[in-house]
Protein backbone atom coordinates (compact mmCIF):
# COMPACT_ATOMS: atom_id res chain seq x y z
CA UNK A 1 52.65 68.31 40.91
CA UNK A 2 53.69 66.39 38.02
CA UNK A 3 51.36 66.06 34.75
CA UNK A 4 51.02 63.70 31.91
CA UNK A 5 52.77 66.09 30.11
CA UNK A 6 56.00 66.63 32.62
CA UNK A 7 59.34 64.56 32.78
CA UNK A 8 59.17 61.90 34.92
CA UNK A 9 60.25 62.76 38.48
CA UNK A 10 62.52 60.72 40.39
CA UNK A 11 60.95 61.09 44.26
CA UNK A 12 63.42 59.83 47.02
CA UNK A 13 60.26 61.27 49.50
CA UNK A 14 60.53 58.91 52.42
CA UNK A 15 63.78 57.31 51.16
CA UNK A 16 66.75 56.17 53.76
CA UNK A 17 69.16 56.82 51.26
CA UNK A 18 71.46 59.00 53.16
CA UNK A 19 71.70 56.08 55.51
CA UNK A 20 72.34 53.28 53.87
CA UNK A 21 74.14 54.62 50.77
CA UNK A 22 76.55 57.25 52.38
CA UNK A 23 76.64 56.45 56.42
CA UNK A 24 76.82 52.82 56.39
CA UNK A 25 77.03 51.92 52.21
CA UNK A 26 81.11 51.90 52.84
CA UNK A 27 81.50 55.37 50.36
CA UNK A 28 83.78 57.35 52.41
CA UNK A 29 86.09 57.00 49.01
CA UNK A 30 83.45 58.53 46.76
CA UNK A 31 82.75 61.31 49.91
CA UNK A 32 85.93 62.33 50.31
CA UNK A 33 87.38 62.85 46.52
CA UNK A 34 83.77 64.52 45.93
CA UNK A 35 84.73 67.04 48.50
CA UNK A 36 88.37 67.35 47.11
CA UNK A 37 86.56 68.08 43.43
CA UNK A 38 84.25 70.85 44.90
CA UNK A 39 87.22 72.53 47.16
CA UNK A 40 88.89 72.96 43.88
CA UNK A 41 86.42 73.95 41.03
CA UNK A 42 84.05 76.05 43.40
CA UNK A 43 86.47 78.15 46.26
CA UNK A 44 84.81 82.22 44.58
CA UNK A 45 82.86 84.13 47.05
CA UNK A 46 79.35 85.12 46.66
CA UNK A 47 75.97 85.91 47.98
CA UNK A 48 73.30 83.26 47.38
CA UNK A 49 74.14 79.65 46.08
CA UNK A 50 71.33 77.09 44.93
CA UNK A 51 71.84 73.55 45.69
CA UNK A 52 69.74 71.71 43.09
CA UNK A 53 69.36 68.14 44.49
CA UNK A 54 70.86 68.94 48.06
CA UNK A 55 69.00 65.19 49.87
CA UNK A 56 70.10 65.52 53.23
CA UNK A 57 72.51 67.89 53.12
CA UNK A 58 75.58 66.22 52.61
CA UNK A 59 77.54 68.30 50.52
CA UNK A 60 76.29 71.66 51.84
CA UNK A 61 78.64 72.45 54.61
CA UNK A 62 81.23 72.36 51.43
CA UNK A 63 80.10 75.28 50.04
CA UNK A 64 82.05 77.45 52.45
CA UNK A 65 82.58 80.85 50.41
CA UNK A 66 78.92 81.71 49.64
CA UNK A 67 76.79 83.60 52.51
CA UNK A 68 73.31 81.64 52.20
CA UNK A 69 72.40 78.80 50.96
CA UNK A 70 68.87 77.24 49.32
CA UNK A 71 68.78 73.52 49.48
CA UNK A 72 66.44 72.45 46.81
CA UNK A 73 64.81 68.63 46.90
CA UNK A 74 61.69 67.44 45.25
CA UNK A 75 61.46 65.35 48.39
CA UNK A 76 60.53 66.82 52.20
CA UNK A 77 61.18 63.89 53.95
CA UNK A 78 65.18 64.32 52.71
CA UNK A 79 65.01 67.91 53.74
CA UNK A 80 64.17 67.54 56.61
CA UNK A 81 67.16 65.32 57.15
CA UNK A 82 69.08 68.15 55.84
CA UNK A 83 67.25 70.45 58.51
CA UNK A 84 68.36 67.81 61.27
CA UNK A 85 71.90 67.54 60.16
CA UNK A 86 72.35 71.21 59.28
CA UNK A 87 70.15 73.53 61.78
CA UNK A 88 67.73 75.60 60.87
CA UNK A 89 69.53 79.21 60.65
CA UNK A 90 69.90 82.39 58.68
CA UNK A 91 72.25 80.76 56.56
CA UNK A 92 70.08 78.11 54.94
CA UNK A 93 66.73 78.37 53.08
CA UNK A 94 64.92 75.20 52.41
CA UNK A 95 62.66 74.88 49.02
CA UNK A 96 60.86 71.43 48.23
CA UNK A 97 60.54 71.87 44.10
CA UNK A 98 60.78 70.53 40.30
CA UNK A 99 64.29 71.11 38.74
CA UNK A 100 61.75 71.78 35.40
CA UNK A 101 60.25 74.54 36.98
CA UNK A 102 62.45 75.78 39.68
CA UNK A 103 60.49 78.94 41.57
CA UNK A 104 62.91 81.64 41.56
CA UNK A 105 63.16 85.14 39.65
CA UNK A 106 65.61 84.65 36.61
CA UNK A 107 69.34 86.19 37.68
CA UNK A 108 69.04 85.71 41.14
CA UNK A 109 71.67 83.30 42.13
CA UNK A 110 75.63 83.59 42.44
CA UNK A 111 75.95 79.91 41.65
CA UNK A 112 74.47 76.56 41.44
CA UNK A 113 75.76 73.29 41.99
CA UNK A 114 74.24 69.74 40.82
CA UNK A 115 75.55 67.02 42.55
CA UNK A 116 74.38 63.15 41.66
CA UNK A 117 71.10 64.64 40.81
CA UNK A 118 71.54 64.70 36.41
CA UNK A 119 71.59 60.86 36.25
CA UNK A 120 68.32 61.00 37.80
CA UNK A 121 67.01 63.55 35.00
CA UNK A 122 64.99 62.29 31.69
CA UNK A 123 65.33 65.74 30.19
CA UNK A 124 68.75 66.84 31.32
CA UNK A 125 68.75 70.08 28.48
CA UNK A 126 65.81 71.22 29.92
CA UNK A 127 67.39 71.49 33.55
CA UNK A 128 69.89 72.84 32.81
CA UNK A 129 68.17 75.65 30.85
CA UNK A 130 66.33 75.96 34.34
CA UNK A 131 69.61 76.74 35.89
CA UNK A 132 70.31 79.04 33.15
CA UNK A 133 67.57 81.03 33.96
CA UNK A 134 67.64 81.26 38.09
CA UNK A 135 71.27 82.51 37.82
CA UNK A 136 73.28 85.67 37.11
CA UNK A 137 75.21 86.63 34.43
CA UNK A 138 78.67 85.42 35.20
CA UNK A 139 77.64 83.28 37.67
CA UNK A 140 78.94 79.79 38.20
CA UNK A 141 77.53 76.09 37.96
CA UNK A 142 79.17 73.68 39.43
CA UNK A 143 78.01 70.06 37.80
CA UNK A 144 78.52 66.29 38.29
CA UNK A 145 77.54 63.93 36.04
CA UNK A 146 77.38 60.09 35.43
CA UNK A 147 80.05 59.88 32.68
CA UNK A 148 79.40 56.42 30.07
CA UNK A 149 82.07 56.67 28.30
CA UNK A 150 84.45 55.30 31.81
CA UNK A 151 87.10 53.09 31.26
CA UNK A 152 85.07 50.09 32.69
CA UNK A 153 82.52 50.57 30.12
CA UNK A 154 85.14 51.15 27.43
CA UNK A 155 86.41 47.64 28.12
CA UNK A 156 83.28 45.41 29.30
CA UNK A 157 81.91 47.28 25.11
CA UNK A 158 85.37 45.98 23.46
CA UNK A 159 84.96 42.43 25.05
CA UNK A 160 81.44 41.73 24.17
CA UNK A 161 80.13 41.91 28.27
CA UNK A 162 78.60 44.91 26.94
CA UNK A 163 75.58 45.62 24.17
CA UNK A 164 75.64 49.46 24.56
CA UNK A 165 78.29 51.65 22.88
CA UNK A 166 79.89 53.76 25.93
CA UNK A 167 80.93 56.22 22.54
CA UNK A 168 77.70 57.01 20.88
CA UNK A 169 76.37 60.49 22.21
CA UNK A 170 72.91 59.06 23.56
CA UNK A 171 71.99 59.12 27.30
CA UNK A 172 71.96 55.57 28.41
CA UNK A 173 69.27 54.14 31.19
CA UNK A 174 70.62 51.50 32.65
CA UNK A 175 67.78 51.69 35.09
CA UNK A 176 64.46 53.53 35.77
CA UNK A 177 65.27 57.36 36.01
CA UNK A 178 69.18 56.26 36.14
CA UNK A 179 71.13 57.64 33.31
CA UNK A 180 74.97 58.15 32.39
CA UNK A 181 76.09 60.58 29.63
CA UNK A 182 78.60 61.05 27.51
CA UNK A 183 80.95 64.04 28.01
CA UNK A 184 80.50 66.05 24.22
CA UNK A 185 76.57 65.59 24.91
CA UNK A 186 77.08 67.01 28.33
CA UNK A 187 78.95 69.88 26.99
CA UNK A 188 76.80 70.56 24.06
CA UNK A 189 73.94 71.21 26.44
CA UNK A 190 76.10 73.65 28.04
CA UNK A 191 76.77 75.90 25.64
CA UNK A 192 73.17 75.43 24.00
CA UNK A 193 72.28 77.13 27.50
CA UNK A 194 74.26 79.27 27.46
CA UNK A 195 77.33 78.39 29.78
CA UNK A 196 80.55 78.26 29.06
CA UNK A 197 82.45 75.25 29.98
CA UNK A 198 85.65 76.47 32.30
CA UNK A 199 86.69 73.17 33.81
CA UNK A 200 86.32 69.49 34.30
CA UNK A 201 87.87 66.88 36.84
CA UNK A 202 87.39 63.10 36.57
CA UNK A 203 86.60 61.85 40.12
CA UNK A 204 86.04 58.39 41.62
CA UNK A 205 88.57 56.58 39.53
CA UNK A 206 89.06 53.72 41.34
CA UNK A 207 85.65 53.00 42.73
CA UNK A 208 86.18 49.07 42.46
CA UNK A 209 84.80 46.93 45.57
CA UNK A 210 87.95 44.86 45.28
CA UNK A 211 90.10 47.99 45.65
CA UNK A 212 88.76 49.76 48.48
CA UNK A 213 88.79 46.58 50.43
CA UNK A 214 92.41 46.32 49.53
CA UNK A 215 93.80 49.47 49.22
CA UNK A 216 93.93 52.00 52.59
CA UNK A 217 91.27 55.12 52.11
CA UNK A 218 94.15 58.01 52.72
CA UNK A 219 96.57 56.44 49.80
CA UNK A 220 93.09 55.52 47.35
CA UNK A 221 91.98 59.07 47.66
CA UNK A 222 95.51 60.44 47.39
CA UNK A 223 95.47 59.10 44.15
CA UNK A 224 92.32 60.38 42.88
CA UNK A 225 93.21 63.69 43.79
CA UNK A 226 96.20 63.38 42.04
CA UNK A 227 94.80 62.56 38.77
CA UNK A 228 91.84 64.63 38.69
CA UNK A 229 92.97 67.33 36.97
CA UNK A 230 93.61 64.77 33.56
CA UNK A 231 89.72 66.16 33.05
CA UNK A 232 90.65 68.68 31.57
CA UNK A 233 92.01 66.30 28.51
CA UNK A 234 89.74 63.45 28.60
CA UNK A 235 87.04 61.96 30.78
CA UNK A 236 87.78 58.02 31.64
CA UNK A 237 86.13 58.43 35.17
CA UNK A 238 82.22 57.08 36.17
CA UNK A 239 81.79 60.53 37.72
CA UNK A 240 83.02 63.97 35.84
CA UNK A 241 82.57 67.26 37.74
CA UNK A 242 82.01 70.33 35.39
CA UNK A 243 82.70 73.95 36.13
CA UNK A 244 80.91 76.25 33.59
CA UNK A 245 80.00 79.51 33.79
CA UNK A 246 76.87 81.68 32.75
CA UNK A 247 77.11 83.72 29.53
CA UNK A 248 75.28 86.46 27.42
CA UNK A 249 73.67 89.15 28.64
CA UNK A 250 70.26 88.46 30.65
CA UNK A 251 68.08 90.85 32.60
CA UNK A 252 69.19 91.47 36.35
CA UNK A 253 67.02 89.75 39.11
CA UNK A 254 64.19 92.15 40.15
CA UNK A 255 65.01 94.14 42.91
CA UNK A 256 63.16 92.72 46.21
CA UNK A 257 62.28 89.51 43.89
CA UNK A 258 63.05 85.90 45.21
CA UNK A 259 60.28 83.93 44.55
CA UNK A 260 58.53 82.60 41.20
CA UNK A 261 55.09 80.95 41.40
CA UNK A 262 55.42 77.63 39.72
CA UNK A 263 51.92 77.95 38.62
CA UNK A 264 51.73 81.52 36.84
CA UNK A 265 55.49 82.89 37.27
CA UNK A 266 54.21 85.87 39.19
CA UNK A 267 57.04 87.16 42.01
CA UNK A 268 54.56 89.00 44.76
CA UNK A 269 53.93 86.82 47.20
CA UNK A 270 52.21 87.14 51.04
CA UNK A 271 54.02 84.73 53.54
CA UNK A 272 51.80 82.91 56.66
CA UNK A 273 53.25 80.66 59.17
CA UNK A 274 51.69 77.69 57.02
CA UNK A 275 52.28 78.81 53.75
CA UNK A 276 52.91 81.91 50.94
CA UNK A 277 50.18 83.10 48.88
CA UNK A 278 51.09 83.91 45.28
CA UNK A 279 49.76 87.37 44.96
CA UNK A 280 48.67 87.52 41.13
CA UNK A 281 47.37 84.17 40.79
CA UNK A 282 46.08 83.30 44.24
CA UNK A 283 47.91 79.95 44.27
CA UNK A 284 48.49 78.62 48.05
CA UNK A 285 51.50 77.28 48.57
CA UNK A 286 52.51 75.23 51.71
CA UNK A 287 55.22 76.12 54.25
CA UNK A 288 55.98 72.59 56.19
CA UNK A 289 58.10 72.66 59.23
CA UNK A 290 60.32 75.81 57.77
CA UNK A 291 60.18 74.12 54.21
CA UNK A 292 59.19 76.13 51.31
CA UNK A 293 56.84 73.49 49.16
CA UNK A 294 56.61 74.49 45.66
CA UNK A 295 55.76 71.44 43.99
């Protein structure tokens, strides 16, 4: 659990989110040129794959060339929404944890993907340092952020509707837990953790209300995927999606290791229908309806 001493945690436990912001919240444009952006910047085959802030699972059938799959929420009420949409089989591994402290052995992961989940993040460095850590050398992370410096805030700052400077490298909260970032502070913090920024695609260009009333889905996300690849070159979008991958030279997951205890770090654990024991430190953790509680 959280301390006085942690980040704040934004907790969507209990939250109908998937519902009313993706099934019925009229975002099939921001769906579908999502999908387009992760086709393209994450299409290399691999083992394992952590989802950091999978929700219900709705990007996860996406990630097509990787074997298995660990969706990782803080909340268990949006896994199991990700259970009910997705199954529960071989192929996916459930984990209910802290994106501070994620509980895996360092270098065990082909890749990791953040989706919508940064913005939510009032230590975004230290995250991704977490990420850093969980996968392998080479290994790829696939990251979307909420990018300040759009072309709406650009405009509403030069006109005066607008009191904070979309250029000035500060996150901004423009509400609780809610943050956008600007793209050179975004890839600082990549290469202070040690990735190496490979690509970038600007995504969700036109997501204006008066545009997707007006303008037919197929030709609106046409367009988008058209001018994605200008990310490369400059970042104008609300949403950027960031390829990086890992480098320097890290020690090699331990063999038979999966597992970290959040508590102590330790990687022996003894698994019981209701929950895994933590081996050096004794720490109980729960196992709730197939989901891995580490939190």
């Amino acid at each position: 659990m959280s301390h006085p001493s942690h980040p704040p945690i934004c907790n969507y436990e209990g939250s109908d989110y998937q519902q009313v912001f993706w099934d019925k919240g009229e975002r099939a444009y921001e769906d579908q040129v999502e999908a387009i952006a992760i086709r393209r910047l994450l299409n290399q085959p691999g083992d394992w794959l952590l989802e950091i802030g999978a929700g219900a699972g709705r990007n996860t059938p996406r990630y097509r060339t990787y074997q298995r799959i660990v969706l990782l929420d803080y909340s268990i009420s949006q896994l199991e929404q990700a259970q009910a949409r997705l199954g529960k089989n071989e192929r996916y591994l459930y984990v209910a944890a802290d994106a501070y402290n994620l509980p895996f052995v360092a270098g065990l992961f082909d890749a990791v993907t953040m989706i919508r989940t940064l913005h939510h993040l009032a230590e975004p460095k230290l995250a991704l340092q977490q990420v850093r850590q969980v996968i392998k050398d080479g290994g790829f992370f696939l990251l979307e952020y909420a990018n300040k410096q759009n072309l709406k805030a650009i405009l509403r700052y030069l006109l005066g509707r607008q009191k904070w400077s979309p250029f000035d490298l500060d996150p901004i909260e423009f509400a609780e837990l809610n943050f956008d970032f600007h793209p050179r502070a975004i890839r600082q913090w990549l290469e202070e953790s040690d990735f190496a920024l490979k690509r970038q695609l600007t995504v969700s260009h036109f997501r204006l209300g008066l545009l997707k009333k007006t303008i037919p889905l197929k030709i609106l996300v046409a367009f988008d995927s058209l001018v994605q690849p200008s990310g490369n070159w400059w970042q104008l979008s609300p949403s950027v999606f960031a390829l990086a991958q890992a480098v320097g030279d890290k020690a090699p997951a331990l063999p038979n290791g999966f597992f970290a205890c959040p508590q102590c770090h330790g990687n022996r654990f003894e698994e019981h229908s209701t929950q895994t024991v933590c081996l050096n430190c004794g720490q109980r953790w729960e196992i709730h309806k197939g989901i891995y509680v580490f939190r």
